[in-house]
N, C-alpha and C. Protein backbone atom coordinates (compact mmCIF):
# COMPACT_ATOMS: atom_id res chain seq x y z
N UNK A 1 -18.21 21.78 -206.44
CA UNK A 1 -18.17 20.38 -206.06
C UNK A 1 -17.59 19.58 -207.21
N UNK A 2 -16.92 18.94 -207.05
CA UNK A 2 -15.86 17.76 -207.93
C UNK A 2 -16.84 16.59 -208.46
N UNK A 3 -16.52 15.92 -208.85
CA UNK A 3 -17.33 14.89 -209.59
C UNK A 3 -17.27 14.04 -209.01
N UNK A 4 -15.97 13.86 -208.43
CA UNK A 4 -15.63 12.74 -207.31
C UNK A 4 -16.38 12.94 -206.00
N UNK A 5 -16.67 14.10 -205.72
CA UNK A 5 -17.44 14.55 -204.22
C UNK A 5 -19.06 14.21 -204.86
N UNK A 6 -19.43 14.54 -205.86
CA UNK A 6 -20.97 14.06 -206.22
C UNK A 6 -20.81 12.86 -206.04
N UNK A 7 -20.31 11.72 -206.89
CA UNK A 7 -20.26 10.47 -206.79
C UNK A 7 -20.43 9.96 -205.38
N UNK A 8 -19.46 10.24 -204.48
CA UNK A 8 -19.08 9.94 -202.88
C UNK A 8 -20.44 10.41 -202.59
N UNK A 9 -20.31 11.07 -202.14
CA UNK A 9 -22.07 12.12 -201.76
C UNK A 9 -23.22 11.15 -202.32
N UNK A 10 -23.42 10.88 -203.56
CA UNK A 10 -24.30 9.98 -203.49
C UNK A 10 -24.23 8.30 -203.30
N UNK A 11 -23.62 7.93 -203.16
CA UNK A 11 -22.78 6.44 -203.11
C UNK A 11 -23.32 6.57 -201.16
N UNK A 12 -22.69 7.41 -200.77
CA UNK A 12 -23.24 7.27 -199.02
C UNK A 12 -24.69 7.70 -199.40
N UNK A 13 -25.39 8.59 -199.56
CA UNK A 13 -27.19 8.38 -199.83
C UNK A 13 -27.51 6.96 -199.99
N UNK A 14 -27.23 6.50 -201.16
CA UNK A 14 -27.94 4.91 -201.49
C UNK A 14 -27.72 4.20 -200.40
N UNK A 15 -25.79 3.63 -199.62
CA UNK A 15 -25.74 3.00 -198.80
C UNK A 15 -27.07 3.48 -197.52
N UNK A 16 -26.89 4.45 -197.39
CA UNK A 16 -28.12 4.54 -196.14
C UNK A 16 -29.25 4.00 -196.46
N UNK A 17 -29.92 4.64 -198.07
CA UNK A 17 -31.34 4.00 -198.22
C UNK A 17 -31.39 2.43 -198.13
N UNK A 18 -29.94 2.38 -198.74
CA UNK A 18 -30.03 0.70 -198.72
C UNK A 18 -30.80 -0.09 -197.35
N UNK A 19 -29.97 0.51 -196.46
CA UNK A 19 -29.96 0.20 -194.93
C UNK A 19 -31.58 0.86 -194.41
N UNK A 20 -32.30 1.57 -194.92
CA UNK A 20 -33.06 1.98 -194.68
C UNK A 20 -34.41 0.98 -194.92
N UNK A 21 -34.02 0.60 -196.37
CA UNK A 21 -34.97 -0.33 -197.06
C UNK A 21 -34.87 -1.75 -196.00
N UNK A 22 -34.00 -2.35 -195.84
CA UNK A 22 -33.44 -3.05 -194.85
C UNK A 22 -34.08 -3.37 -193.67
N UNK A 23 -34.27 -1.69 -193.23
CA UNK A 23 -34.73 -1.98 -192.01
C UNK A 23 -36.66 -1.77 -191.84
N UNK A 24 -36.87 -1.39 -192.79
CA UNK A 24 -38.62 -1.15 -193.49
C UNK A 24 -38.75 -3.13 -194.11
N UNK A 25 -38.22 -3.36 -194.25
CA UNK A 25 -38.22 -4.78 -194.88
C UNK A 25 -38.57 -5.82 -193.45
N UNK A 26 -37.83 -5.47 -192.31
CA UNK A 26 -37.71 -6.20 -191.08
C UNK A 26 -39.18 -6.12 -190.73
N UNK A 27 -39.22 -4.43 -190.76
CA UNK A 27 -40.76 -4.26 -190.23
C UNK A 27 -41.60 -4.89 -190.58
N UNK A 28 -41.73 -4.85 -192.27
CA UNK A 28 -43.16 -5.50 -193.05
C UNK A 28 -43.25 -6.83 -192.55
N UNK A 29 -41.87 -7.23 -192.76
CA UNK A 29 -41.84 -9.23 -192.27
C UNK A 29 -42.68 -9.56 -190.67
N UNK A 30 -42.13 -8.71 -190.17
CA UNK A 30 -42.84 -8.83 -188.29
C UNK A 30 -43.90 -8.19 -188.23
N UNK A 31 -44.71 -8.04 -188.88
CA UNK A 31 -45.87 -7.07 -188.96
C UNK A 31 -47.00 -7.83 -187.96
N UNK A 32 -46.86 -9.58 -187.85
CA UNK A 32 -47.61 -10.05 -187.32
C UNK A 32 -47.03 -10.76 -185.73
N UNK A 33 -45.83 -10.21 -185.66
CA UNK A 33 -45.35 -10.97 -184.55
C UNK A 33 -45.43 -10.50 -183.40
N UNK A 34 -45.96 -11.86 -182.25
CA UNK A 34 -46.79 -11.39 -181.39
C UNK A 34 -45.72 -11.40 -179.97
N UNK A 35 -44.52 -12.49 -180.54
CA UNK A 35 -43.68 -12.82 -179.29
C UNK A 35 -41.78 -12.78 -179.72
N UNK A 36 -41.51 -12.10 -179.33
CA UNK A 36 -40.09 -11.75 -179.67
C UNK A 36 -39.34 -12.33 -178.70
N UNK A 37 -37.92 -12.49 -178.71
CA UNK A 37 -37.03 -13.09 -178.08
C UNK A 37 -37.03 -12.53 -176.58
N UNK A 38 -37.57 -11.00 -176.60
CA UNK A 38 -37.66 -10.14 -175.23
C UNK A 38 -38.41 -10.23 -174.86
N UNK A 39 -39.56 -10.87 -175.29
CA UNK A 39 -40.76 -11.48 -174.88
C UNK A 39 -41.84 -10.61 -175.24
N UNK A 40 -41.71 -9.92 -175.57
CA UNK A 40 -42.92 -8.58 -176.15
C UNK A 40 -43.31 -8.79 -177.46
N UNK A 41 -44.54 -8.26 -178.27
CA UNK A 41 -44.32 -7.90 -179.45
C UNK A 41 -43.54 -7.32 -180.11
N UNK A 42 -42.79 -7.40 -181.20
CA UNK A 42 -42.30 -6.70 -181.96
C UNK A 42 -42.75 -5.18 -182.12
N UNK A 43 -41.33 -4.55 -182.08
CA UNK A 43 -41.29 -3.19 -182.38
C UNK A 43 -41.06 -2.07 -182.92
N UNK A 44 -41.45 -1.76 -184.28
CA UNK A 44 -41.20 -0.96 -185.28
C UNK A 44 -39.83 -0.21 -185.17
N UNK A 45 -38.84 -0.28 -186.08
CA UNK A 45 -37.75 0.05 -185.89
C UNK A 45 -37.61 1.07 -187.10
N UNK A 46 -36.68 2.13 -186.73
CA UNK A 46 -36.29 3.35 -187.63
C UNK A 46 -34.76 3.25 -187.64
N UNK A 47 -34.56 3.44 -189.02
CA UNK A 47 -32.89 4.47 -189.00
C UNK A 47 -33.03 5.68 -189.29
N UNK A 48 -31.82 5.74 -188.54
CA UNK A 48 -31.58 7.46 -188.16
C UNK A 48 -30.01 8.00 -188.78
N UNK A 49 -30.77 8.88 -189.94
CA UNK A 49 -29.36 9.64 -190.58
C UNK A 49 -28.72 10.62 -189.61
N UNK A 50 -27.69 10.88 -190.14
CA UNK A 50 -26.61 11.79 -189.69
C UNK A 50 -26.02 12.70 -190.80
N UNK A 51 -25.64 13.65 -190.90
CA UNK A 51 -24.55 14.24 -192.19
C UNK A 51 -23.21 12.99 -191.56
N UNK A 52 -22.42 12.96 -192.86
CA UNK A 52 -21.09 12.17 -192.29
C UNK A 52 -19.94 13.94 -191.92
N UNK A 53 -19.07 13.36 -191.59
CA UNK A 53 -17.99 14.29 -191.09
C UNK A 53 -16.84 13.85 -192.43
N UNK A 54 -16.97 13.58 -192.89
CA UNK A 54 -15.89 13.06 -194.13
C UNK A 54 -15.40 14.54 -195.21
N UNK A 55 -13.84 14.87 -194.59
CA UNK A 55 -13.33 15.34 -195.67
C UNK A 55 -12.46 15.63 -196.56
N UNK A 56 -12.66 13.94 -196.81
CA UNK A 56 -11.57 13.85 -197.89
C UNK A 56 -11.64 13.93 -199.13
N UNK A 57 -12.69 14.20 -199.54
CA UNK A 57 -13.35 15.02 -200.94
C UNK A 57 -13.58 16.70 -200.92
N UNK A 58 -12.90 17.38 -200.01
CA UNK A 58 -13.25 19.35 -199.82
C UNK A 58 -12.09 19.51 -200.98
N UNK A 59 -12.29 20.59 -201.57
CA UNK A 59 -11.57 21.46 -202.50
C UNK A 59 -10.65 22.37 -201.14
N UNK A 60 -9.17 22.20 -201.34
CA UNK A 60 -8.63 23.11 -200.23
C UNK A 60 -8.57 24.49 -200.59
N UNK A 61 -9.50 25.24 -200.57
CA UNK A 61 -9.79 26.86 -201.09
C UNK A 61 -10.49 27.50 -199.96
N UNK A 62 -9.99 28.78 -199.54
CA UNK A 62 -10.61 29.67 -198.82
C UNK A 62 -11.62 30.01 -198.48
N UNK A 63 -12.60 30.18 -200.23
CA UNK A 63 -14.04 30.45 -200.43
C UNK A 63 -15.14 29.20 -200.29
N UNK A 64 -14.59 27.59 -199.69
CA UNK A 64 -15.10 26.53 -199.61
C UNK A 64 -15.75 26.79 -198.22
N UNK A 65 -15.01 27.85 -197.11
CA UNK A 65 -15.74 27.88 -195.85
C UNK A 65 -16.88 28.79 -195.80
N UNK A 66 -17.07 29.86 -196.66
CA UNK A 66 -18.17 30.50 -197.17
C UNK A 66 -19.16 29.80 -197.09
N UNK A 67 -20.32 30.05 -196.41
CA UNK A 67 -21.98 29.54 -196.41
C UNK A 67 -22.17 29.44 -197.21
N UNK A 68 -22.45 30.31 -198.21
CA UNK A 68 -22.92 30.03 -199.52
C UNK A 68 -22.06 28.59 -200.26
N UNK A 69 -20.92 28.32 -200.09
CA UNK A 69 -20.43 28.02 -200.69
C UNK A 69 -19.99 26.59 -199.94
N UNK A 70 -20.75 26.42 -198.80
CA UNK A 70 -20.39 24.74 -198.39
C UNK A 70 -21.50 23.81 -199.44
N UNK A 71 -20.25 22.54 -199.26
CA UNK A 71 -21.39 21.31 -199.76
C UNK A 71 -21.39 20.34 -198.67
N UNK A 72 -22.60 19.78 -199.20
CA UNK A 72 -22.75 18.22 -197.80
C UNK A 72 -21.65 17.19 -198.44
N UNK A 73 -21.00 16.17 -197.27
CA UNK A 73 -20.49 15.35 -196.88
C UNK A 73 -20.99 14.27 -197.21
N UNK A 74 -22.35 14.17 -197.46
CA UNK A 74 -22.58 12.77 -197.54
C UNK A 74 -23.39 12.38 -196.33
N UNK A 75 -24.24 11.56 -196.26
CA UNK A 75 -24.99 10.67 -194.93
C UNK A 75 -24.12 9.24 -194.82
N UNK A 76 -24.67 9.10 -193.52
CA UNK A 76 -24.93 8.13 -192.68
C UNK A 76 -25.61 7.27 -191.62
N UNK A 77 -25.91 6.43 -191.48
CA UNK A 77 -26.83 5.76 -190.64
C UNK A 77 -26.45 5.13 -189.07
N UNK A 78 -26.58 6.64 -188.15
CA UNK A 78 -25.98 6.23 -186.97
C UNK A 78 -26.72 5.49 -185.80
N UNK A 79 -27.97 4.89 -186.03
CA UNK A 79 -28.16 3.65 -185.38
C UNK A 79 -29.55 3.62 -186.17
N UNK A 80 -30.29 2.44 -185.36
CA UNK A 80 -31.13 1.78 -185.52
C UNK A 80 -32.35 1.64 -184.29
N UNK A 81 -32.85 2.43 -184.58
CA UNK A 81 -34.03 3.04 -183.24
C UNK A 81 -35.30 2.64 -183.43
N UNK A 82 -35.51 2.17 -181.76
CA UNK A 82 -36.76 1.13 -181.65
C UNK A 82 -37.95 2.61 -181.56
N UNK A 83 -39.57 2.43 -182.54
CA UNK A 83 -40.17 3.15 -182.12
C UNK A 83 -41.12 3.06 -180.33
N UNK A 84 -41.13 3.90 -179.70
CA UNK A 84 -41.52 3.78 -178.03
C UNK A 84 -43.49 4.24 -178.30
N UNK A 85 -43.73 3.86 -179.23
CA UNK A 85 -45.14 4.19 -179.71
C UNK A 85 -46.06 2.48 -179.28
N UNK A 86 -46.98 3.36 -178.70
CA UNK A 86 -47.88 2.06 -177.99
C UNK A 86 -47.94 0.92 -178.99
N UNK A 87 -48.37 -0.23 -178.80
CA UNK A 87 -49.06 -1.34 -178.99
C UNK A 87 -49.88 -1.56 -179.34
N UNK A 88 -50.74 -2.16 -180.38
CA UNK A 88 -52.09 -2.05 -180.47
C UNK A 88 -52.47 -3.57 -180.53
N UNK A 89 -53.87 -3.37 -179.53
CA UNK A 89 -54.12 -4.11 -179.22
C UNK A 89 -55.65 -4.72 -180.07
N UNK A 90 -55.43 -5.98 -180.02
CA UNK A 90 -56.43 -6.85 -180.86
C UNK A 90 -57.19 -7.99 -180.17
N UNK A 91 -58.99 -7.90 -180.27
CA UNK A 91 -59.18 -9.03 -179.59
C UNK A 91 -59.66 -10.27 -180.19
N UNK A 92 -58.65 -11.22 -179.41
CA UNK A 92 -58.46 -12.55 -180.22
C UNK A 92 -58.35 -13.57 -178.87
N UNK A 93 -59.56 -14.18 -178.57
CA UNK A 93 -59.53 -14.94 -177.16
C UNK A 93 -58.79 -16.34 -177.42
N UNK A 94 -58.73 -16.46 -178.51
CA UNK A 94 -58.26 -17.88 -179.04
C UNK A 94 -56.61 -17.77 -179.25
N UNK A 95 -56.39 -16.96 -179.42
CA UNK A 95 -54.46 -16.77 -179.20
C UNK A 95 -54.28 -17.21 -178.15
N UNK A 96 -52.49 -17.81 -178.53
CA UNK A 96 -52.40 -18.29 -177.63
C UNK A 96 -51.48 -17.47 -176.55
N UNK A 97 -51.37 -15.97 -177.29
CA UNK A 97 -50.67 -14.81 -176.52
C UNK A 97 -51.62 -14.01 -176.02
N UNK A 98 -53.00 -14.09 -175.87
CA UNK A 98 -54.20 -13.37 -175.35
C UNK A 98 -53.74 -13.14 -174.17
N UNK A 99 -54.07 -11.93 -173.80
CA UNK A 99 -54.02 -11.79 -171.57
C UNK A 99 -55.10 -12.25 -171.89
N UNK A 100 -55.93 -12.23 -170.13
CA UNK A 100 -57.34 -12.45 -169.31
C UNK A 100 -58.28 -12.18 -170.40
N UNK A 101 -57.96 -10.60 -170.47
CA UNK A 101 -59.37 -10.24 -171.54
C UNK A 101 -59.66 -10.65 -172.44
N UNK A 102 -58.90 -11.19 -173.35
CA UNK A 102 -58.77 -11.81 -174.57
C UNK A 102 -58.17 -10.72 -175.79
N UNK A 103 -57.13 -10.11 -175.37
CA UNK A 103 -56.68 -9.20 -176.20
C UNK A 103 -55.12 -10.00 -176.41
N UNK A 104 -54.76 -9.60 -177.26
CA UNK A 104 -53.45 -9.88 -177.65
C UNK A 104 -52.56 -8.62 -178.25
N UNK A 105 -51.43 -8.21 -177.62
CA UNK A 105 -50.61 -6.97 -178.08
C UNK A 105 -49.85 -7.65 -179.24
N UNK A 106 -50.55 -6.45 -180.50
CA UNK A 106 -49.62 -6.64 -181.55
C UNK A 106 -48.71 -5.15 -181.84
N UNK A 107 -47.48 -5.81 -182.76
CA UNK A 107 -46.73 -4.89 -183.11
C UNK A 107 -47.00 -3.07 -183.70
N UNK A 108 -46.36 -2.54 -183.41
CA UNK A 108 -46.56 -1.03 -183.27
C UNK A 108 -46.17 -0.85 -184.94
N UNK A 109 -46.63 -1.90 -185.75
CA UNK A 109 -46.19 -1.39 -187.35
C UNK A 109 -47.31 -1.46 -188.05
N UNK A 110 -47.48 -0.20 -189.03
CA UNK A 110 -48.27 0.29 -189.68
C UNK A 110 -48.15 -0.34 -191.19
N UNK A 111 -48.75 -1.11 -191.72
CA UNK A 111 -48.06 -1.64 -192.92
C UNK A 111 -48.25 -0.35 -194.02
N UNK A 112 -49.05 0.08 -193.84
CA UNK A 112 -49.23 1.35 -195.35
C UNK A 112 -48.12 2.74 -194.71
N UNK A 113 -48.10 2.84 -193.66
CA UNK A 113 -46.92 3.82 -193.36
C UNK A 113 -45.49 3.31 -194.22
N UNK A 114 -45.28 1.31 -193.61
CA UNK A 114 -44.30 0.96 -193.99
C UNK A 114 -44.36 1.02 -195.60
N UNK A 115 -44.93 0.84 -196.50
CA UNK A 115 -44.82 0.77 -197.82
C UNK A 115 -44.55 2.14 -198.10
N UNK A 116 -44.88 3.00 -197.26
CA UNK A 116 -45.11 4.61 -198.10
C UNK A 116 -43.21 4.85 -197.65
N UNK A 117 -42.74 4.75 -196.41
CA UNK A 117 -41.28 4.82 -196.45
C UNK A 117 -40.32 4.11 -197.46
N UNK A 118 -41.20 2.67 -197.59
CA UNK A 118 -40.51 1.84 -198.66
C UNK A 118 -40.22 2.49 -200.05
N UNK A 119 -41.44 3.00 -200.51
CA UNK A 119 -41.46 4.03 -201.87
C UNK A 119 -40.28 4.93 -201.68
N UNK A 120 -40.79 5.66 -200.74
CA UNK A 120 -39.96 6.87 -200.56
C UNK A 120 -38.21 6.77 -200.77
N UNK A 121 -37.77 5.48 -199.85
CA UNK A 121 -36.80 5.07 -200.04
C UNK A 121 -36.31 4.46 -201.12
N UNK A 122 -36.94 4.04 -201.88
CA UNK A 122 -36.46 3.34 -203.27
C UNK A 122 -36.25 4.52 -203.98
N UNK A 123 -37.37 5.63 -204.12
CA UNK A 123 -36.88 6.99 -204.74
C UNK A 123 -36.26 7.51 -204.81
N UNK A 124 -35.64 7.73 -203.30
CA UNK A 124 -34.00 8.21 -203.19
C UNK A 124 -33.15 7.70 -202.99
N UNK A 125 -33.44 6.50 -203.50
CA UNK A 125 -31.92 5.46 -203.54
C UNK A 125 -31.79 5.60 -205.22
N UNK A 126 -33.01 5.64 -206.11
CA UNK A 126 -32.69 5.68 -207.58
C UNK A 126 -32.20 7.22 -208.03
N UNK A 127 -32.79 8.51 -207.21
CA UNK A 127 -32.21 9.95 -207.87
C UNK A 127 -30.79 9.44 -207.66
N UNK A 128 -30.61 9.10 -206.21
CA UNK A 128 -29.57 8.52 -206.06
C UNK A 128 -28.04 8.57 -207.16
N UNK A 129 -28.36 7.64 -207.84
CA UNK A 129 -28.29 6.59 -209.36
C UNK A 129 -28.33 7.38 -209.96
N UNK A 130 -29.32 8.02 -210.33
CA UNK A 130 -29.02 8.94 -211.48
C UNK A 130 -28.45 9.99 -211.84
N UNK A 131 -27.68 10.26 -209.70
CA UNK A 131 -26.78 11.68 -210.16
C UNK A 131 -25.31 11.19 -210.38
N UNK A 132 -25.38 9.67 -209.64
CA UNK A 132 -23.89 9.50 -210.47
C UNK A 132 -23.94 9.17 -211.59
N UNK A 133 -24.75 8.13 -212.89
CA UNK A 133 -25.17 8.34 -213.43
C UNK A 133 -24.62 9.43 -214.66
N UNK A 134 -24.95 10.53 -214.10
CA UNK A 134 -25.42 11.78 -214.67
C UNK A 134 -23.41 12.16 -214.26
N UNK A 135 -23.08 12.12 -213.50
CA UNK A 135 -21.27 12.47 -213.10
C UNK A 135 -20.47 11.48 -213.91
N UNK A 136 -20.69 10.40 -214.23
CA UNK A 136 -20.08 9.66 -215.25
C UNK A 136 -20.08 9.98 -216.46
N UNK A 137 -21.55 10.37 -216.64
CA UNK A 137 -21.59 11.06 -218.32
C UNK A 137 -20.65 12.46 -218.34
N UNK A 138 -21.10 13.16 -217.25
CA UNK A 138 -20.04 14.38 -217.61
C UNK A 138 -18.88 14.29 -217.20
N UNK A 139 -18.45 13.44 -217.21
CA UNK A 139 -16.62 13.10 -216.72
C UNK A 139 -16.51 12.66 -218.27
N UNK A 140 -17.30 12.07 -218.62
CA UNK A 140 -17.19 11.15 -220.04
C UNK A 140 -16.70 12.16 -221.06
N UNK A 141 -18.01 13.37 -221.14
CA UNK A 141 -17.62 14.36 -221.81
C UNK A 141 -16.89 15.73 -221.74
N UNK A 142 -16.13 15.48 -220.78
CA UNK A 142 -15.15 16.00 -220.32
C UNK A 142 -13.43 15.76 -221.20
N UNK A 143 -13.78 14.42 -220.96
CA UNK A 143 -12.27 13.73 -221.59
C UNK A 143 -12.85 13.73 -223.30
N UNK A 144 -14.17 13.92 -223.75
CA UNK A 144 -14.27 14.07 -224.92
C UNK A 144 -13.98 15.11 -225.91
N UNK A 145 -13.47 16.32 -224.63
CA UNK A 145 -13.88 17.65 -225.22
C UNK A 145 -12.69 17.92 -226.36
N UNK A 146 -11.02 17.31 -225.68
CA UNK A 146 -10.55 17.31 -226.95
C UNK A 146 -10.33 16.28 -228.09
N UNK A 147 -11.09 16.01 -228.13
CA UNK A 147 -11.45 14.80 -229.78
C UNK A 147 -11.30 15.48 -230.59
């Protein structure tokens, strides 16, 4: 793998986490919302990676189609998916979104789930970082070698 294919390779990781954090950020904010534009509570939303198909970083060599010897492409974030996980319901007779019973449907978001993705995602948005990082220094000392 090229230095330029690490870099790329991780440059699409971060963009996803970016987008990931993004969309964990939406969640935490609506955590309490009871009435959405569709008229429902709010509904915990996921992104969903993909490998990318990108290859304009492959080494053109024979032994690159070898199993052993593939590398990943890089991710991407091919949509943005509503979770279909129930509702939970809270009783609050004094809302002014209560049914009959006095329950009110709140959003299907977990705030300690959401922080634990949040972590997670900041984590691998920073290894991220540190493998290009880490490809800059050895490009660095690369061009140092004849000093």
């Amino acid at each position: 793998m090229s230095i330029f294919s690490m870099i790329n390779v991780s440059a699409s990781g971060m963009t996803a986490e970016r987008m990931r954090m993004d969309v964990i950020s939406e969640n935490i904010a609506n955590v309490e919302t009871t009435v959405t534009e569709n008229g429902g509570p709010y509904r915990r939303k996921t992104a969903i990676f993909q490998e990318r198909k990108n290859t304009e970083f492959k080494i053109p060599f024979d032994s690159i189609e070898k199993e052993e010897n593939k590398v990943g492409n890089g991710v991407r974030v091919i949509k943005i998916a509503e979770d279909k996980s129930p509702f939970k319901y809270k009783y609050d007779p004094n809302h002014p979104n209560a049914n009959e019973e006095g329950y009110v449907a709140m959003p299907n978001v977990n705030i300690v789930k959401e922080m634990t993705d949040m972590i997670t995602a900041s984590r691998a948005y920073e290894a991220n970082a540190t493998v290009i990082t880490t490809a800059k220094g050895m490009a660095n000392a690369a061009l140092n070698i004849g000093k």
